[in-house]
Protein backbone atom coordinates (compact mmCIF):
# COMPACT_ATOMS: atom_id res chain seq x y z
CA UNK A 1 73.79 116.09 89.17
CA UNK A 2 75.11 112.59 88.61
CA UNK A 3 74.53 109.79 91.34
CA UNK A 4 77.08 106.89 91.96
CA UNK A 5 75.32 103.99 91.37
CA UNK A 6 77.00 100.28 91.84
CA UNK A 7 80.54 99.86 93.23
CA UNK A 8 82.55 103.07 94.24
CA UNK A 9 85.19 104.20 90.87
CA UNK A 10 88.19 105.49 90.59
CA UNK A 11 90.30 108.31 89.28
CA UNK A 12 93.70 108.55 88.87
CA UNK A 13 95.17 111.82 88.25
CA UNK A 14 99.13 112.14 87.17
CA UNK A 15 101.05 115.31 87.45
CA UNK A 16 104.89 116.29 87.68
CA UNK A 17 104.50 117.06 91.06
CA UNK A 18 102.17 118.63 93.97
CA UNK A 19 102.87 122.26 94.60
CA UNK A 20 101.38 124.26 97.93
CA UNK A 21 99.35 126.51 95.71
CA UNK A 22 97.23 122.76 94.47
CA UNK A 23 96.58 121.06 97.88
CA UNK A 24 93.78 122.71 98.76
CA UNK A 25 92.36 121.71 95.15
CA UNK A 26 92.80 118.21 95.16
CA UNK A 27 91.82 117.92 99.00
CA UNK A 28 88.87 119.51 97.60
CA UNK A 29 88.19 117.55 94.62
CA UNK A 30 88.72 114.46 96.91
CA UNK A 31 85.56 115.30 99.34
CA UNK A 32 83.55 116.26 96.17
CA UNK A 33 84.34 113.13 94.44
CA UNK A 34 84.09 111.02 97.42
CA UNK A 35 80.51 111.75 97.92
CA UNK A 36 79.88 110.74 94.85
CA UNK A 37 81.02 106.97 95.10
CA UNK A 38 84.37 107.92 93.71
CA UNK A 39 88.21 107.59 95.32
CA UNK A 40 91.01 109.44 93.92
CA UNK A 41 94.38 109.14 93.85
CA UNK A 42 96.96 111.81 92.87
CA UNK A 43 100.20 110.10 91.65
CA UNK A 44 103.40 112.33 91.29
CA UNK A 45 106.97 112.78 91.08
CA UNK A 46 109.66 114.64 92.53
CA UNK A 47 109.78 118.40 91.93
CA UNK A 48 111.86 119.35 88.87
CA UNK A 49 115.36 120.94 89.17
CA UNK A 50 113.36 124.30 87.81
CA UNK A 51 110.39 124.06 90.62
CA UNK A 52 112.45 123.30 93.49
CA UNK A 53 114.21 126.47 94.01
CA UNK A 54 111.27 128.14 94.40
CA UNK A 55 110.34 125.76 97.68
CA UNK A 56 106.77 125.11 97.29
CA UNK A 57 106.85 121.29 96.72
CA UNK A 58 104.26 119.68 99.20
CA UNK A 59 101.51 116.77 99.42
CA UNK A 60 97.99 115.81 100.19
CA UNK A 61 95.90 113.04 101.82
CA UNK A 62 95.16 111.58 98.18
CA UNK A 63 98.90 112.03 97.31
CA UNK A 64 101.47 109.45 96.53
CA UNK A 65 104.54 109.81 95.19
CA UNK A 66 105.82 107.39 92.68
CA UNK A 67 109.70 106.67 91.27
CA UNK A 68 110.04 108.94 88.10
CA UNK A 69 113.15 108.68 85.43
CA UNK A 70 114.58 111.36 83.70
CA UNK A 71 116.02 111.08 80.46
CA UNK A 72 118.19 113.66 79.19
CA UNK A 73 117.57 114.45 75.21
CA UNK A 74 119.31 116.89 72.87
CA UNK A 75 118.20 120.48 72.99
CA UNK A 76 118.31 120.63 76.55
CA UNK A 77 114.97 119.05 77.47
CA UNK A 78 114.02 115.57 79.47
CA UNK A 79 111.88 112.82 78.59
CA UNK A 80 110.12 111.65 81.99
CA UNK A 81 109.00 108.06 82.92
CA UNK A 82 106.93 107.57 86.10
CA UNK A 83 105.61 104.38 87.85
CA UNK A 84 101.88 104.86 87.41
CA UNK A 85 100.75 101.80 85.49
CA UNK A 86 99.80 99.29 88.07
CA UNK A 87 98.14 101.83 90.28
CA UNK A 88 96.55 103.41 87.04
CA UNK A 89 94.93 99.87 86.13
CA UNK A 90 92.27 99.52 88.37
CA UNK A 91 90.92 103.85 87.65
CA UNK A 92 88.04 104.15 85.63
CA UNK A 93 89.51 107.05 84.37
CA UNK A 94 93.22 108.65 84.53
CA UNK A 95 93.84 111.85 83.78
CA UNK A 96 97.35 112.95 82.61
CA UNK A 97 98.90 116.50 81.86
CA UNK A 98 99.09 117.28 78.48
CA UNK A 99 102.78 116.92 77.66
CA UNK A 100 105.04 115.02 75.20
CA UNK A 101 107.66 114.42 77.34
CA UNK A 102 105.30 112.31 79.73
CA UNK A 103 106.35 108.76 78.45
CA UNK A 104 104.21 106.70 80.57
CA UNK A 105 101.18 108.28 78.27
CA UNK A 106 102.03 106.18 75.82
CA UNK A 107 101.19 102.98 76.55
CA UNK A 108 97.51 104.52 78.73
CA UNK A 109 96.44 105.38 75.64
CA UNK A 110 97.48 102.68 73.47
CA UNK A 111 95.91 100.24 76.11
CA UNK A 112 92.72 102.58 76.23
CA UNK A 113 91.85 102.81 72.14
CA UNK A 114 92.35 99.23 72.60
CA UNK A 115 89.60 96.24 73.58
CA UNK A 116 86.91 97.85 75.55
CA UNK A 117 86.45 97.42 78.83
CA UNK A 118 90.45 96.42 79.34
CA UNK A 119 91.74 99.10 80.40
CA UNK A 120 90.84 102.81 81.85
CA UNK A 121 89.94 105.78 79.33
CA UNK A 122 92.63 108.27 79.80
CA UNK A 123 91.58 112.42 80.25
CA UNK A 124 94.16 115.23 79.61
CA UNK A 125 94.38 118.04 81.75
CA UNK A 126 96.11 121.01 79.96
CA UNK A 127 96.27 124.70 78.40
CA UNK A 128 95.09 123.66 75.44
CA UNK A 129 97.42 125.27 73.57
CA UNK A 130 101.61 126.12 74.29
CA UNK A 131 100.94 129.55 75.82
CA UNK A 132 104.84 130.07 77.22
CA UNK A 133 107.14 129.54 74.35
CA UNK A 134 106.83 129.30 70.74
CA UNK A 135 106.25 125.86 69.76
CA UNK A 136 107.29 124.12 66.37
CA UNK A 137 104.99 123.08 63.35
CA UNK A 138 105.91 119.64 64.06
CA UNK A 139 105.67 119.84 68.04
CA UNK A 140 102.08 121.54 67.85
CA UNK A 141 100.78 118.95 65.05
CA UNK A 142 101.89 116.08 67.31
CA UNK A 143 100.50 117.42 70.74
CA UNK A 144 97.30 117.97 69.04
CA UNK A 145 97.06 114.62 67.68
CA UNK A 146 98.05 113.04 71.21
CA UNK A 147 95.66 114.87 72.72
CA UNK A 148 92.56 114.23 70.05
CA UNK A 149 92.93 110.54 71.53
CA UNK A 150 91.78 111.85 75.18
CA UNK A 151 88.22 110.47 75.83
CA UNK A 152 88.02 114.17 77.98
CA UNK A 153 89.84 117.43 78.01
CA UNK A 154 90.42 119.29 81.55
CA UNK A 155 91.15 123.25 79.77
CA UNK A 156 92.70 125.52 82.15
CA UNK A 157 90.37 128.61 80.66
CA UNK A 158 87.93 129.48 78.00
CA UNK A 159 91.02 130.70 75.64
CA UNK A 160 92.12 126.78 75.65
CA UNK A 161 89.33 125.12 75.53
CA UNK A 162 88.73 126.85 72.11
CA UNK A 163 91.77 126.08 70.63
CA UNK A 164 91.55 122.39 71.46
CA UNK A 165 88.02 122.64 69.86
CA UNK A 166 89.67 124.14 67.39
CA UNK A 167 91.67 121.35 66.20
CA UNK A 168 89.44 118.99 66.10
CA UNK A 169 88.45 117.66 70.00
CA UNK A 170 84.51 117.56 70.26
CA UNK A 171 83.37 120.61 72.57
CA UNK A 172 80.94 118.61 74.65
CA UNK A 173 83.78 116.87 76.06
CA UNK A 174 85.39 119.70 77.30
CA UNK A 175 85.65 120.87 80.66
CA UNK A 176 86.84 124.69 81.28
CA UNK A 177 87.94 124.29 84.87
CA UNK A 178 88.96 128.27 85.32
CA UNK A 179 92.24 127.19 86.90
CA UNK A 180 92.95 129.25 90.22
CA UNK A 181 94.78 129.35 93.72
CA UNK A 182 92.63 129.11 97.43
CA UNK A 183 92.34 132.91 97.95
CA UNK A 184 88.95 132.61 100.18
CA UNK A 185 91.52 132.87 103.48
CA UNK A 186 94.06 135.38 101.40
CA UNK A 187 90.65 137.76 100.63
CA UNK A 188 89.16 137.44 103.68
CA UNK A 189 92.42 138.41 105.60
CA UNK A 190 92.96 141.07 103.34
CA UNK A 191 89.69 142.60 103.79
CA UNK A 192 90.63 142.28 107.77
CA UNK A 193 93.72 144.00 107.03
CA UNK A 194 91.98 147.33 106.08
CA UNK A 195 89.54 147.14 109.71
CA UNK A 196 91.73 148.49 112.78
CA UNK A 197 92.14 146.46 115.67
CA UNK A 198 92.89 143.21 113.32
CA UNK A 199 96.11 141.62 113.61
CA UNK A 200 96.26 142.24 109.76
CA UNK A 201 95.76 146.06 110.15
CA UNK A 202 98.53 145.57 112.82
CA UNK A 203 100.90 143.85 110.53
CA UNK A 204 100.25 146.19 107.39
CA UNK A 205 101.34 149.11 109.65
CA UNK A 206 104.28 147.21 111.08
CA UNK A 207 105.70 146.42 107.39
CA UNK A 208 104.80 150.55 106.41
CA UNK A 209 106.84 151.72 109.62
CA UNK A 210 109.76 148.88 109.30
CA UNK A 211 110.26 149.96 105.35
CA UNK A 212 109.22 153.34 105.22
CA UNK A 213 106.51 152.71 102.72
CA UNK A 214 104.32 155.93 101.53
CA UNK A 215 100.61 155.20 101.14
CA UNK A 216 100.47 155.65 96.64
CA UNK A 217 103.83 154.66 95.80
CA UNK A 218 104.67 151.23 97.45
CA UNK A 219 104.22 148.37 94.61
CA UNK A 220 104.48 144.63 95.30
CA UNK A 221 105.91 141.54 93.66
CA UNK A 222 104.70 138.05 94.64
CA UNK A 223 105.74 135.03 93.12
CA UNK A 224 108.38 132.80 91.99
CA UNK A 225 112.07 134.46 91.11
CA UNK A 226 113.37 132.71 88.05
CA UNK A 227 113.30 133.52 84.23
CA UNK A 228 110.08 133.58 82.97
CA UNK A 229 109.50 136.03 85.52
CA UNK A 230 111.93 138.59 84.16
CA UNK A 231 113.53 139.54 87.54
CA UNK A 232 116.08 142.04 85.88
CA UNK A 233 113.35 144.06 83.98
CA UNK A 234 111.23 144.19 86.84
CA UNK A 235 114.48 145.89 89.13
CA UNK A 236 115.18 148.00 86.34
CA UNK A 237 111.86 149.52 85.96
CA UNK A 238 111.69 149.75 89.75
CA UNK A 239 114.88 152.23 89.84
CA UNK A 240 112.75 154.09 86.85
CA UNK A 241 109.87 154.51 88.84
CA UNK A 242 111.91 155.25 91.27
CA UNK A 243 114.02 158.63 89.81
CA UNK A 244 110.23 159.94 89.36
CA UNK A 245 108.07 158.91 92.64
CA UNK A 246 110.62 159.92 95.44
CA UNK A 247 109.24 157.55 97.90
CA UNK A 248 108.62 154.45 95.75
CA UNK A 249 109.17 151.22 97.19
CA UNK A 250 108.77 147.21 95.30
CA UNK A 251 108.39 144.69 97.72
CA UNK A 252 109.54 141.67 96.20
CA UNK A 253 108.03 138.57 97.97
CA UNK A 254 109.30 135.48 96.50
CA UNK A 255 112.27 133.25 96.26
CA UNK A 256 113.97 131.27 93.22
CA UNK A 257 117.32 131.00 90.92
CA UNK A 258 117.44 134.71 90.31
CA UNK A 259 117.21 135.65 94.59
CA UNK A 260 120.45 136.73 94.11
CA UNK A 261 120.04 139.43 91.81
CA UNK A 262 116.94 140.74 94.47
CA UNK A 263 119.06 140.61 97.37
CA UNK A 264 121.81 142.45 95.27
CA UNK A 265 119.44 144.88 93.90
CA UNK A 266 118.21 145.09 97.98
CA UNK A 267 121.68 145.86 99.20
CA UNK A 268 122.67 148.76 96.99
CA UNK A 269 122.61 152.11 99.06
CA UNK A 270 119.22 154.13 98.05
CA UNK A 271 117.63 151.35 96.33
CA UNK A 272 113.98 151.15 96.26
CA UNK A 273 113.81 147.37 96.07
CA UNK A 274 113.31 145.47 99.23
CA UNK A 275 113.84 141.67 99.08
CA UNK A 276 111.11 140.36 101.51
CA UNK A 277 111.96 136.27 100.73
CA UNK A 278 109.35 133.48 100.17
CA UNK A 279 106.26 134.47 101.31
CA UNK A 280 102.37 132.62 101.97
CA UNK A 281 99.77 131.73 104.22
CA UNK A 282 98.69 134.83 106.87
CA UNK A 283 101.82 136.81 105.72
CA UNK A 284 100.54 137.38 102.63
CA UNK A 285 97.35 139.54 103.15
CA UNK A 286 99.25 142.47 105.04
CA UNK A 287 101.31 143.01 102.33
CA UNK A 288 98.64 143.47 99.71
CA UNK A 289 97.21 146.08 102.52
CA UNK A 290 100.62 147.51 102.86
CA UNK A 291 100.76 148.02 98.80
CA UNK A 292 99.08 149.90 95.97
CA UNK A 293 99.86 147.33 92.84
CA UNK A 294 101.49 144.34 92.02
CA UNK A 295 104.58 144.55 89.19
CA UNK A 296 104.94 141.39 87.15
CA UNK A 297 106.49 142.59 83.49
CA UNK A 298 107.27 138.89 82.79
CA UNK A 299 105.01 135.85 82.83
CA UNK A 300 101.29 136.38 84.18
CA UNK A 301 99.94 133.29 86.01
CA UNK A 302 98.19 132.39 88.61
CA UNK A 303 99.36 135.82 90.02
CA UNK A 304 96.17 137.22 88.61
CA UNK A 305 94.22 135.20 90.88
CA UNK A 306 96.23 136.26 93.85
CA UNK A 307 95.91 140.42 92.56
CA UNK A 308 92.19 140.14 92.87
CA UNK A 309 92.32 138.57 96.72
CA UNK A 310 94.95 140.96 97.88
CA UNK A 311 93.17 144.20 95.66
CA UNK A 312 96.94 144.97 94.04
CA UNK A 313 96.12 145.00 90.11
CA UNK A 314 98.64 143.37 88.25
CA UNK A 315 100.56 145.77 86.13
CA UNK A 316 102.17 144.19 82.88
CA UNK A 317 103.27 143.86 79.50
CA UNK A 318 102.19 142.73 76.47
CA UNK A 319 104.97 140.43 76.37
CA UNK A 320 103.76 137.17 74.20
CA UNK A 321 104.44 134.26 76.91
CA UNK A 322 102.16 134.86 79.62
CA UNK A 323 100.56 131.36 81.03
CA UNK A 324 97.14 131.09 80.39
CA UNK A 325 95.58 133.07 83.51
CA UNK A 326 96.75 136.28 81.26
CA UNK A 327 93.14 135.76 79.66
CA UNK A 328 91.69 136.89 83.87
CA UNK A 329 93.30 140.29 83.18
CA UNK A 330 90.78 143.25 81.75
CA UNK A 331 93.51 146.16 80.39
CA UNK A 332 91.98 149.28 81.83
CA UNK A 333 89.31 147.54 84.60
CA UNK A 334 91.58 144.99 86.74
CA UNK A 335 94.58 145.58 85.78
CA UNK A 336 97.53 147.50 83.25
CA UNK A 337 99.31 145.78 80.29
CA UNK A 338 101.53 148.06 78.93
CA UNK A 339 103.92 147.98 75.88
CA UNK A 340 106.91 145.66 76.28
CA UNK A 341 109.22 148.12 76.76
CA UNK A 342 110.77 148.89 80.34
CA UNK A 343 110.04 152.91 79.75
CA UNK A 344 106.95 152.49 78.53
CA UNK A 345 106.35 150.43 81.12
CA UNK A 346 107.69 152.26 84.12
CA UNK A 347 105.65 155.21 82.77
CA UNK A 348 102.37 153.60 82.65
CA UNK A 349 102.93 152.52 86.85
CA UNK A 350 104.40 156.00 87.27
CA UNK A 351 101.11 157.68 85.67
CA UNK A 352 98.80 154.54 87.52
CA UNK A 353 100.26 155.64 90.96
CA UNK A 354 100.17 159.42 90.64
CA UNK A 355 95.98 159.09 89.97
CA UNK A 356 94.52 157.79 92.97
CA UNK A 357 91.16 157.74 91.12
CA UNK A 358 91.92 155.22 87.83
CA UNK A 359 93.95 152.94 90.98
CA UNK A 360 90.75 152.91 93.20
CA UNK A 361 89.00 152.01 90.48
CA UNK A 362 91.11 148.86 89.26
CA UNK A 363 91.54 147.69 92.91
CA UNK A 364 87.51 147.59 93.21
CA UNK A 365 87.10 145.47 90.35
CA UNK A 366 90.16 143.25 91.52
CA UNK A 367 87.93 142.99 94.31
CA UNK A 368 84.88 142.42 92.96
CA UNK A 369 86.84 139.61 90.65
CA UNK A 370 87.55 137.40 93.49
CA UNK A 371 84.38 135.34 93.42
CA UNK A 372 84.87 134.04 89.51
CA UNK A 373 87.95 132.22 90.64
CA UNK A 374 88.25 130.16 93.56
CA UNK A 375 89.72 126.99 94.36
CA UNK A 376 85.87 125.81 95.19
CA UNK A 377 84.60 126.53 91.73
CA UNK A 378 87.62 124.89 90.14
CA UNK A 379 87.16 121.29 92.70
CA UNK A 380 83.04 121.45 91.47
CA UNK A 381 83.73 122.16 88.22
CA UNK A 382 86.59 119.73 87.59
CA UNK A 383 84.34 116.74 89.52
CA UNK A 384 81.21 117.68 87.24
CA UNK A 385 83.71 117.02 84.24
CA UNK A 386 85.08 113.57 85.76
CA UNK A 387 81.60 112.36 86.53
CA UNK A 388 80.35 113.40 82.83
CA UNK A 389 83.30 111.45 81.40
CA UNK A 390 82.93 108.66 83.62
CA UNK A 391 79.53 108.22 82.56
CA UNK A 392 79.59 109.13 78.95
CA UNK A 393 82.52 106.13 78.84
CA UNK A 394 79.64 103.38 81.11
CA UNK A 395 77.17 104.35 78.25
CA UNK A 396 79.09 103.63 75.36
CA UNK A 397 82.27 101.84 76.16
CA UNK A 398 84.32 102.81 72.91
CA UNK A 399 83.63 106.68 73.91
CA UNK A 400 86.72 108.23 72.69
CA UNK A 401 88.16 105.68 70.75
């Protein structure tokens, strides 16, 4: 492992904003770093108009929030501008999302393939590729190029790092930090859940008796309620399931722009779809105990992470803009992806739900899943990377010029 010799550095890590899920990340990557002679600093803005519905903007001890503009541009989209240069001076290294709206890039890396020594190297921390929507010839060519001037690359999994390889960024300066959430409390409480006499076990049996949930047809949703998420093909397949599993209940955990069409879905006489609101922390674990398999027809994130603590395999679609997590999923061992198609796809949780055997079997590898991605692999792994850059740029100081 690398040793901090001479005076303590510093990283400087930019991102849109700090949601709940990534606190227990950088707190993380902070103590990690720290004993290694190193400070860091998280600089963010404001969450966007998209995020904040869903309610999970929050901070950290190496937080600070710093003024942000927002520039409106044809086509719907925003330019953003945030006040990180004179904090960002003094890092060794700053690592910035890989995005081409981020303005204040611009003049990082301009300053960094400059003189040596003037100014810090700057890292990207990214996909690797535009996993959610279809991106332009001209859009891709440019965010390749942009990020090809990176002295590092931070890939959220294996499937990004290789296309950033792909175009042209050396490999050994690659970093595959297996992005994930803190489930170590959300597994462990789930695993309580199942032993009697827990307050867990007591809460799973509360939420069975309050919603009349049958043991082999309850399913669960868990996450944010907006568009990529595809609220309206996820209620329609849960009346499907419905009309064939007499019984079936979705509990739909989560809170956004589309709560409305939940809480309307909720409120129809005989519906199977209980709205259950914004939901984290100890509340979470009972309800994985309390359900069979998590729905999520549209976008697969960091939902996968979450089906493998709480032992509900993710049942979805092979709809083409899932984020990059998508690549955790195994069709046929941890979870379902189905045909995007909302009767194919109510079949194939109709037919999981009715054959107790192929269900045990996905929840125990769900289970035995948990350990490749935790929060505590990501922090090591993503401090390894910094340290590697850090000293690959003190050896030769035009490293990634």
């Amino acid at each position: 492992m690398l040793t901090a010799e001479g005076p303590r550095r510093r990283v400087v890590v930019v991102q849109p904003y700090v949601p709940g899920y990534r606190t227990s990340f950088f707190d993380l990557l902070q103590t990690r770093l720290d004993a290694e002679g190193v400070d860091l600093e998280v600089l963010h803005g404001p969450a966007p108009a998209n995020q904040a519905a869903r309610g999970d903007a929050a901070s950290c001890a190496c937080a600070t929030q710093v003024a942000t503009r927002r520039l409106p541009v044809p086509g719907g989209r925003s330019l953003l501008w945030r006040r990180v240069q004179r904090r960002a001076a003094s890092a060794d290294l700053v690592v910035l999302e890989q995005a081409l709206h981020n303005l204040e890039a611009y003049p990082l890396l301009l300053r960094s393939t400059g003189r040596p020594g003037c100014a810090p190297r700057v890292a990207f921390w990214g996909h690797g590729r535009t996993y959610t929507k279809p991106p332009s010839r001209l859009e891709a060519a440019v965010k390749g190029a942009l990020t090809r001037l990176g002295s590092w690359f931070f890939a959220y999994t294996e499937g990004g790092a290789a296309h950033v390889a792909s175009r042209g960024f050396p490999r050994d300066r690659i970093t595959v930090v297996r992005n994930s959430v803190d489930t170590t409390e959300l597994a462990a409480g789930r695993a309580r859940a199942a032993r009697p006499g827990t307050p867990e076990f007591a809460e799973a049996a509360l939420l069975r008796k309050r919603y009349g949930l049958t043991e082999g047809r309850t399913a669960l949703y868990l996450g944010g309620l907006d568009a990529p998420k595809r609220i309206p093909f996820l209620l329609d397949c849960a009346d499907r399931v419905a009309a064939e599993l007499p019984g079936f209940r979705l509990l739909v955990a989560g809170d956004g722009a589309d709560r409305h069409l939940v809480d309307a879905a909720a409120d129809r006489p005989g519906s199977p779809v209980v709205a259950i609101g914004h939901t984290s922390g100890p509340r979470t674990a009972p309800l994985g105990a309390a359900c069979d398999v998590m729905l999520m027809p549209g976008r697969v994130g960091l939902c996968a992470v979450d089906s493998f603590a709480l032992r509900t395999p993710v049942v979805t679609t092979d709809w083409p803009w899932h984020a990059p997590e998508f690549e955790y999923l195994a069709d046929g061992r941890n979870a379902l992806v189905t045909p995007d198609d909302p009767a194919a796809y109510a079949g194939a949780v109709t037919a999981l739900l009715r054959d107790p055997a192929r269900l045990e079997a996905l929840r125990t590898a769900c289970r035995d899943d948990v350990p490749a991605y935790t929060t505590e692999g990501m922090a090591a792994r993503f401090r390894d990377g910094l340290l590697q850059a850090m000293e690959r740029d003190r050896g030769d100081p035009r490293a990634g010029a």
